[in-house]
N, C-alpha and C. Protein backbone atom coordinates (compact mmCIF):
# COMPACT_ATOMS: atom_id res chain seq x y z
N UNK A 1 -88.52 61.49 25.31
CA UNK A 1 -88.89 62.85 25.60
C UNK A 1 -88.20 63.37 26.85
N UNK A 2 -87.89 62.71 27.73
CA UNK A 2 -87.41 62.89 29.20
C UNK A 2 -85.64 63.58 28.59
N UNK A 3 -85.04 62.39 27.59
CA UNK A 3 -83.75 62.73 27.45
C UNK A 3 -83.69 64.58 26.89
N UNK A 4 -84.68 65.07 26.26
CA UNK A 4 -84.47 66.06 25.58
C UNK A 4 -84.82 67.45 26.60
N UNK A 5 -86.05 66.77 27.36
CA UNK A 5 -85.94 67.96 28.69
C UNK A 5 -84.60 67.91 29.96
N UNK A 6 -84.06 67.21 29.32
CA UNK A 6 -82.58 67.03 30.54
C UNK A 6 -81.88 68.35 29.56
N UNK A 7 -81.09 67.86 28.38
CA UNK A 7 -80.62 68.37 27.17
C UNK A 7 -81.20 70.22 27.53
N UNK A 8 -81.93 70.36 27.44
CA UNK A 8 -82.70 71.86 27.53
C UNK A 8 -81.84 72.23 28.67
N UNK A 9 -82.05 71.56 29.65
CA UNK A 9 -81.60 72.46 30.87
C UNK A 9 -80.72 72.11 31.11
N UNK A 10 -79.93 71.24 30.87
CA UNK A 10 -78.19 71.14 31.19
C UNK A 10 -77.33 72.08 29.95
N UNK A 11 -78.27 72.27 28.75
CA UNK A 11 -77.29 73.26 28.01
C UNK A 11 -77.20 74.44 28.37
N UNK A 12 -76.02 74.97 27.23
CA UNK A 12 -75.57 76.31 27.80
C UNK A 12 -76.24 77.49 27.67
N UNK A 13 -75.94 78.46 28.32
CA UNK A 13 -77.15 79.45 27.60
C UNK A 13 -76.76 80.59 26.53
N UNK A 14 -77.56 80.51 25.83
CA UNK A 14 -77.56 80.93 24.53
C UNK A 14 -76.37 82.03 24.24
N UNK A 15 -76.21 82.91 23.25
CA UNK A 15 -75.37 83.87 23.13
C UNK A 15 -76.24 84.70 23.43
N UNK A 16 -77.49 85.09 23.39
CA UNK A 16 -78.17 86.11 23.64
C UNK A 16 -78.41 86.22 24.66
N UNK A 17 -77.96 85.89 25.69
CA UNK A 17 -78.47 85.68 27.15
C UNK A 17 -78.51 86.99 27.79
N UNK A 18 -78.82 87.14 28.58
CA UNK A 18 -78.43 88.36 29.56
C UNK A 18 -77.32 88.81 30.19
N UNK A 19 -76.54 89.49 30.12
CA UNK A 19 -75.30 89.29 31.09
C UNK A 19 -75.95 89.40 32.59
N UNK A 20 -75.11 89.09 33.60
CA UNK A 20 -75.22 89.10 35.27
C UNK A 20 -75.47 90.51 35.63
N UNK A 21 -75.86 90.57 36.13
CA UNK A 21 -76.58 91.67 36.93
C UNK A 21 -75.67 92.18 38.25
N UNK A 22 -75.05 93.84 37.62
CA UNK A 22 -74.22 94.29 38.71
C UNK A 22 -74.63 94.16 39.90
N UNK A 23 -73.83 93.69 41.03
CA UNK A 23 -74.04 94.44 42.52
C UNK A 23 -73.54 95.67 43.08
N UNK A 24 -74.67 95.75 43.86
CA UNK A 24 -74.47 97.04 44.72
C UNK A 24 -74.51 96.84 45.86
N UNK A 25 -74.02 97.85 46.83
CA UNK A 25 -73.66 98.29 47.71
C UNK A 25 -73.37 99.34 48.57
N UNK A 26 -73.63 99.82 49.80
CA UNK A 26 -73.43 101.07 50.54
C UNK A 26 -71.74 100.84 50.92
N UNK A 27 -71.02 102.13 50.85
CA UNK A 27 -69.83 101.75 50.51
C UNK A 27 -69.35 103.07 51.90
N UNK A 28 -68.29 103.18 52.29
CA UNK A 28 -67.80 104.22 52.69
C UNK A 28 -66.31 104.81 51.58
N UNK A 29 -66.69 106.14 50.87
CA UNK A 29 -65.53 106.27 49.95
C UNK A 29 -65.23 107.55 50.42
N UNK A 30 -63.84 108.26 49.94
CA UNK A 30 -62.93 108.90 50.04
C UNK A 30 -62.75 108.90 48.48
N UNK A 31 -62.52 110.43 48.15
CA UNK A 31 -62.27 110.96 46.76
C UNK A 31 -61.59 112.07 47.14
N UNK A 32 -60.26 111.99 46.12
CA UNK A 32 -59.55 113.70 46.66
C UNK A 32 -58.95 113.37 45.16
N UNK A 33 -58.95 114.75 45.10
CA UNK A 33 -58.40 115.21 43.18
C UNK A 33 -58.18 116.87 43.45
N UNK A 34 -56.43 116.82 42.83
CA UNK A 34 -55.64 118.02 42.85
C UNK A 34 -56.34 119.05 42.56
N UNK A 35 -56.76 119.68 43.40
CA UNK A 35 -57.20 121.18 43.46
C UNK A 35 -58.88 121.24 44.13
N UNK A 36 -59.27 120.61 44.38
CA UNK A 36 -60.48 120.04 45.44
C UNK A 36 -60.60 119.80 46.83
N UNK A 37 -61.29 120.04 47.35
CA UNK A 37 -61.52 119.50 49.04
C UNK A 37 -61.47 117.78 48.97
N UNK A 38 -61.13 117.46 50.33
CA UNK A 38 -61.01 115.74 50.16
C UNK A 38 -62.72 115.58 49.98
N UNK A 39 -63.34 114.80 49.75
CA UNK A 39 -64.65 113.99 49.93
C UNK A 39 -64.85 112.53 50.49
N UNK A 40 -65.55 112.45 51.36
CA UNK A 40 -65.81 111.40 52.43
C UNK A 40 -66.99 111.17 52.91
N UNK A 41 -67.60 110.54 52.30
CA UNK A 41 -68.93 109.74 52.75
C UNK A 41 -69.15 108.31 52.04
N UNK A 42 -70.85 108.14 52.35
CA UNK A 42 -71.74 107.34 52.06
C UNK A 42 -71.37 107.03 50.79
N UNK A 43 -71.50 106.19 50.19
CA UNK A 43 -71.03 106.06 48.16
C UNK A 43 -72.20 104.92 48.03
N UNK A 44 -72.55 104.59 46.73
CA UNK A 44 -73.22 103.21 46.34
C UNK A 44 -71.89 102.77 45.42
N UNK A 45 -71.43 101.64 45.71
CA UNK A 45 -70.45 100.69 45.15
C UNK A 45 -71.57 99.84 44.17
N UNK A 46 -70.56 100.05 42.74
CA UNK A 46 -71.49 99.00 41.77
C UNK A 46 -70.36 97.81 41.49
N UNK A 47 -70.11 96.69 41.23
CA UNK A 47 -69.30 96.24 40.96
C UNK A 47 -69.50 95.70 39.20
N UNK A 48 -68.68 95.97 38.56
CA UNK A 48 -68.50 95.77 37.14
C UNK A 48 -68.16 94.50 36.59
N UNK A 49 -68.10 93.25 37.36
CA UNK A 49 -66.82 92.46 36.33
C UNK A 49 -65.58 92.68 37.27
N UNK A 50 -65.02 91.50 37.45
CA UNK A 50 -63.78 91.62 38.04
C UNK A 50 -63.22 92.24 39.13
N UNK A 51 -62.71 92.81 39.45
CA UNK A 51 -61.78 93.99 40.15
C UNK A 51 -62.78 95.03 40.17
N UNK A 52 -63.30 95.34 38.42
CA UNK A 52 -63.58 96.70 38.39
C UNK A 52 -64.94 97.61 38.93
N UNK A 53 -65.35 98.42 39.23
CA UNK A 53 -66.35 99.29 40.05
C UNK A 53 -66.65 100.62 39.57
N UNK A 54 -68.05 100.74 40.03
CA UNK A 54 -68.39 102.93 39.70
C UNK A 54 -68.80 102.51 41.35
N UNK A 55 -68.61 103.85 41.61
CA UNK A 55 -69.37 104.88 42.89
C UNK A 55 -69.54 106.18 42.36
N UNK A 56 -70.90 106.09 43.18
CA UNK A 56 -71.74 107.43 43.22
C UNK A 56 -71.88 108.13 44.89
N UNK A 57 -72.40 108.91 44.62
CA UNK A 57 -72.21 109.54 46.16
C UNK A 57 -73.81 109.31 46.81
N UNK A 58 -73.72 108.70 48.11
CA UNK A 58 -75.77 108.46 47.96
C UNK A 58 -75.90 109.58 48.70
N UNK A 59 -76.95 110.37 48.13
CA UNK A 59 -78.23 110.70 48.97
C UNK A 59 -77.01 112.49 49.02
N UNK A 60 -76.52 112.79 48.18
CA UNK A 60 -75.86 113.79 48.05
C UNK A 60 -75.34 114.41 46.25
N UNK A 61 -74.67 115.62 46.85
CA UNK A 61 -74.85 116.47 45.28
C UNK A 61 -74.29 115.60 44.43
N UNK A 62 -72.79 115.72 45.10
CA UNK A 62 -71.74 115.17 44.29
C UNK A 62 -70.45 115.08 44.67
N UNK A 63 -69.39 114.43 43.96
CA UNK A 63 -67.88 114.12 44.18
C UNK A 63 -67.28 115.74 43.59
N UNK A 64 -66.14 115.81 44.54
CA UNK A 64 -65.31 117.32 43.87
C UNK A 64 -65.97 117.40 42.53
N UNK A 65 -65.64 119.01 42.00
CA UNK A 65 -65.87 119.27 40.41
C UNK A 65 -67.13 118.83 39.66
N UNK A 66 -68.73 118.56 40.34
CA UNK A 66 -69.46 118.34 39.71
C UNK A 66 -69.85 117.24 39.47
N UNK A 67 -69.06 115.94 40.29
CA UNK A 67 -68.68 114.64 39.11
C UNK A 67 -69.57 113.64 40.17
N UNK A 68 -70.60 113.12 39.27
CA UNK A 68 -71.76 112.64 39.69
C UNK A 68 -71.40 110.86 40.01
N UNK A 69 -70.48 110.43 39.23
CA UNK A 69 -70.03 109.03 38.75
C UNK A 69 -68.50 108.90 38.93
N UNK A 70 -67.88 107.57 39.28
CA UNK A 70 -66.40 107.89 39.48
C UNK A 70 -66.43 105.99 38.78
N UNK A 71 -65.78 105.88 37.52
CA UNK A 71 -65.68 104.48 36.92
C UNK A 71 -64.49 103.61 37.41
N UNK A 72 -63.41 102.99 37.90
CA UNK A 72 -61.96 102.42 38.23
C UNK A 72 -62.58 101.01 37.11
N UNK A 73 -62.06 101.30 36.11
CA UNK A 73 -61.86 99.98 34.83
C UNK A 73 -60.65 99.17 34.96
N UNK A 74 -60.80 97.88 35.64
CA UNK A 74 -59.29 97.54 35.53
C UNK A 74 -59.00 96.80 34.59
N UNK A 75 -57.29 97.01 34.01
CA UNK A 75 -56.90 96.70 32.96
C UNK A 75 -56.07 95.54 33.39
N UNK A 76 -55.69 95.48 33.99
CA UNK A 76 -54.51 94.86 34.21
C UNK A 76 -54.54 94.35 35.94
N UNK A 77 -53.37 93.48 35.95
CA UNK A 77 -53.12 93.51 37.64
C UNK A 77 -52.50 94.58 37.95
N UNK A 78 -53.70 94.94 39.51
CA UNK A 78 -53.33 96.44 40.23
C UNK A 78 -53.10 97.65 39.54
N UNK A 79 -53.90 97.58 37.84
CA UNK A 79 -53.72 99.11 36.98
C UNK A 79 -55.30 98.97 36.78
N UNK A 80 -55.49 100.35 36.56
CA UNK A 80 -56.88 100.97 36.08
C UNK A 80 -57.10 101.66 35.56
N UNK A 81 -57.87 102.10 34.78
CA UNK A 81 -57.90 103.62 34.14
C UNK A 81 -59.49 104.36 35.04
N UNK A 82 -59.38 104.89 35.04
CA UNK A 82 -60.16 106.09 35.88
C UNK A 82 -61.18 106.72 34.82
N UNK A 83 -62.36 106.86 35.21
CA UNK A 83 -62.90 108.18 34.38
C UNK A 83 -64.03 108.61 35.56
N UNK A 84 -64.75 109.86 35.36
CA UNK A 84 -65.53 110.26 36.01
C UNK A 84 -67.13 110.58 34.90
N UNK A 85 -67.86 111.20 35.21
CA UNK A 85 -69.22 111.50 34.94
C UNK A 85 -69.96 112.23 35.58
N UNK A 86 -69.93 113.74 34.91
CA UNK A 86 -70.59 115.14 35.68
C UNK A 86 -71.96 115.03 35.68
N UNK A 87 -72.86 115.90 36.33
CA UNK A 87 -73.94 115.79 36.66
C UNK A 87 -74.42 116.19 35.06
N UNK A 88 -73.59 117.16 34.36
CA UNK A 88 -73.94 117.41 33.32
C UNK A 88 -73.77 116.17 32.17
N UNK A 89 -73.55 115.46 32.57
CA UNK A 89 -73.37 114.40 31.80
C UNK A 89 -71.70 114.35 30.46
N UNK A 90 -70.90 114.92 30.72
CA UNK A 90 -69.70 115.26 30.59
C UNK A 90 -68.59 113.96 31.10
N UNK A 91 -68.04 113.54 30.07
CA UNK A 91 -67.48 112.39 30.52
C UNK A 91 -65.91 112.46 30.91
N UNK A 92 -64.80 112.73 31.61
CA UNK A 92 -63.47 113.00 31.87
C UNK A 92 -63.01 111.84 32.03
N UNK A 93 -61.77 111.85 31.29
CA UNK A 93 -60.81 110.25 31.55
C UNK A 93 -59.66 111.25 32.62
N UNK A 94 -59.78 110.94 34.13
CA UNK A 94 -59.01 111.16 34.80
C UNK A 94 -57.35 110.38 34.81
N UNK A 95 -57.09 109.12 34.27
CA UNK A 95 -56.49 108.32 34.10
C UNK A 95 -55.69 107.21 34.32
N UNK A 96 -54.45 106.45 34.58
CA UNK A 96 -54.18 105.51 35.21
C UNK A 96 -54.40 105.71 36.74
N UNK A 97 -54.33 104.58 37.19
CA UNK A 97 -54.07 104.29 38.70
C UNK A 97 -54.04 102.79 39.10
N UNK A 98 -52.68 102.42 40.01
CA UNK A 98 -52.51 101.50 40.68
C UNK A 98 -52.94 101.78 42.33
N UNK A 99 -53.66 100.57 41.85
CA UNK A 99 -54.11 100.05 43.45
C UNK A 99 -52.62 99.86 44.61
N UNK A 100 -53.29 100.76 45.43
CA UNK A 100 -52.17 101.36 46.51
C UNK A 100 -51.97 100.07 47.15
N UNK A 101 -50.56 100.04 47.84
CA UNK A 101 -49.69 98.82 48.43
C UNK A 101 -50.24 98.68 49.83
N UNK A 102 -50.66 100.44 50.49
CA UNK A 102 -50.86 99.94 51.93
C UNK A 102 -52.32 100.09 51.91
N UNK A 103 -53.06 100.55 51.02
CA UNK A 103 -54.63 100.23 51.36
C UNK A 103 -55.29 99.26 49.85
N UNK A 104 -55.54 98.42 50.17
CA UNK A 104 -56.25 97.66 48.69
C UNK A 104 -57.33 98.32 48.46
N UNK A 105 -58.16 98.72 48.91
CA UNK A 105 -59.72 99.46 49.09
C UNK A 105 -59.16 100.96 48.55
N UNK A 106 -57.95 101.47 48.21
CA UNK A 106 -57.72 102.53 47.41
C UNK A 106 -57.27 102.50 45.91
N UNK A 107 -57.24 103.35 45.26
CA UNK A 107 -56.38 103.12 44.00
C UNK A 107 -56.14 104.89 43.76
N UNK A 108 -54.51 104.94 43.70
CA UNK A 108 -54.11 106.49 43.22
C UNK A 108 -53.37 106.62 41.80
N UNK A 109 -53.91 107.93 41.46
CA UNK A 109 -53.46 108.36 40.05
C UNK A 109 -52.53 109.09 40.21
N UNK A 110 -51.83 110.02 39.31
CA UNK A 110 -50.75 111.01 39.67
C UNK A 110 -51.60 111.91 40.35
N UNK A 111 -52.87 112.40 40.19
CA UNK A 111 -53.57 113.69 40.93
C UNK A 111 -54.96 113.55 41.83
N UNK A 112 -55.33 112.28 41.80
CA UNK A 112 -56.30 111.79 42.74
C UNK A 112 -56.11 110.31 43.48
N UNK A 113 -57.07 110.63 43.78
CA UNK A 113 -57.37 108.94 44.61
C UNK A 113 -58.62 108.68 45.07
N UNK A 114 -59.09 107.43 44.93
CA UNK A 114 -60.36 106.55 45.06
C UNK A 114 -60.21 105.68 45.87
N UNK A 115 -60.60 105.76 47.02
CA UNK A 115 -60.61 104.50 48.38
C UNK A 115 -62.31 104.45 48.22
N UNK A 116 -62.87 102.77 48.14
CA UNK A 116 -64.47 102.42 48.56
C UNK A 116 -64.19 101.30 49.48
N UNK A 117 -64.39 101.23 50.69
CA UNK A 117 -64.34 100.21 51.55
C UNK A 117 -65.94 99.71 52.15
C-alpha cells in the first residue's frame, strides 16, 4: 500500500490539470502610438508564458485611444505581435514588434511602443 501512495504523488499531473497561474505586478510603463500623447505611469504587468505579457493601466482610465489592455504575444526571438483591448471591449491587432536593442523592457512597432519595467 505504501508503494502506491509514493506512485500517486510522484506521478505526473493529469492532462486536466490547471495551468499555472499568471503573475502580476506593479510595473512602471510607457505607451506612445502614432497620433496620441505619450502615456506614462503605474501599469499592472501580467506575465503570460514566456517572454510574453498584458498591462493595464492601475488605478486610471486608460492607455491612448480608449485601450484598456495592451497584449505583447511573443512569437519568436525578440518578435511579437501586439494587440490592444478598449474599454469597449473592441479588440485591435496593433502588430509586429521587436524588442528594442537599447532598452529590453521596450518593444517597438512601426507606429508604437511598449516599455514595462
Amino acid at each position: 500500500m505504501l508503494c502506491l501512495g509514493l506512485l500517486l504523488i510522484c506521478s505526473p499531473p493529469s492532462a486536466g490539470a490547471a495551468p499555472a497561474r499568471p503573475k502580476s505586478r506593479s510595473a512602471q510603463c510607457e505607451v506612445r502610438s502614432a497620433g496620441a500623447p505619450p502615456w506614462r505611469g503605474r501599469c499592472l504587468f501580467v506575465t503570460s508564458g514566456g517572454a510574453s505579457f498584458s498591462i493595464s493601466p492601475a488605478g486610471r482610465a486608460g492607455f491612448p485611444g480608449g485601450v484598456s489592455l495592451i497584449d505583447v504575444a511573443v512569437t519568436g526571438r525578440g518578435v511579437a505581435q501586439v494587440s490592444g483591448l478598449t474599454r469597449a471591449g473592441i479588440h485591435s491587432r496593433w502588430g509586429e514588434a521587436r524588442r528594442s536593442a537599447r532598452d529590453a523592457a521596450c518593444w517597438d512597432g512601426s507606429d508604437f511602443r511598449i516599455c514595462a519595467r
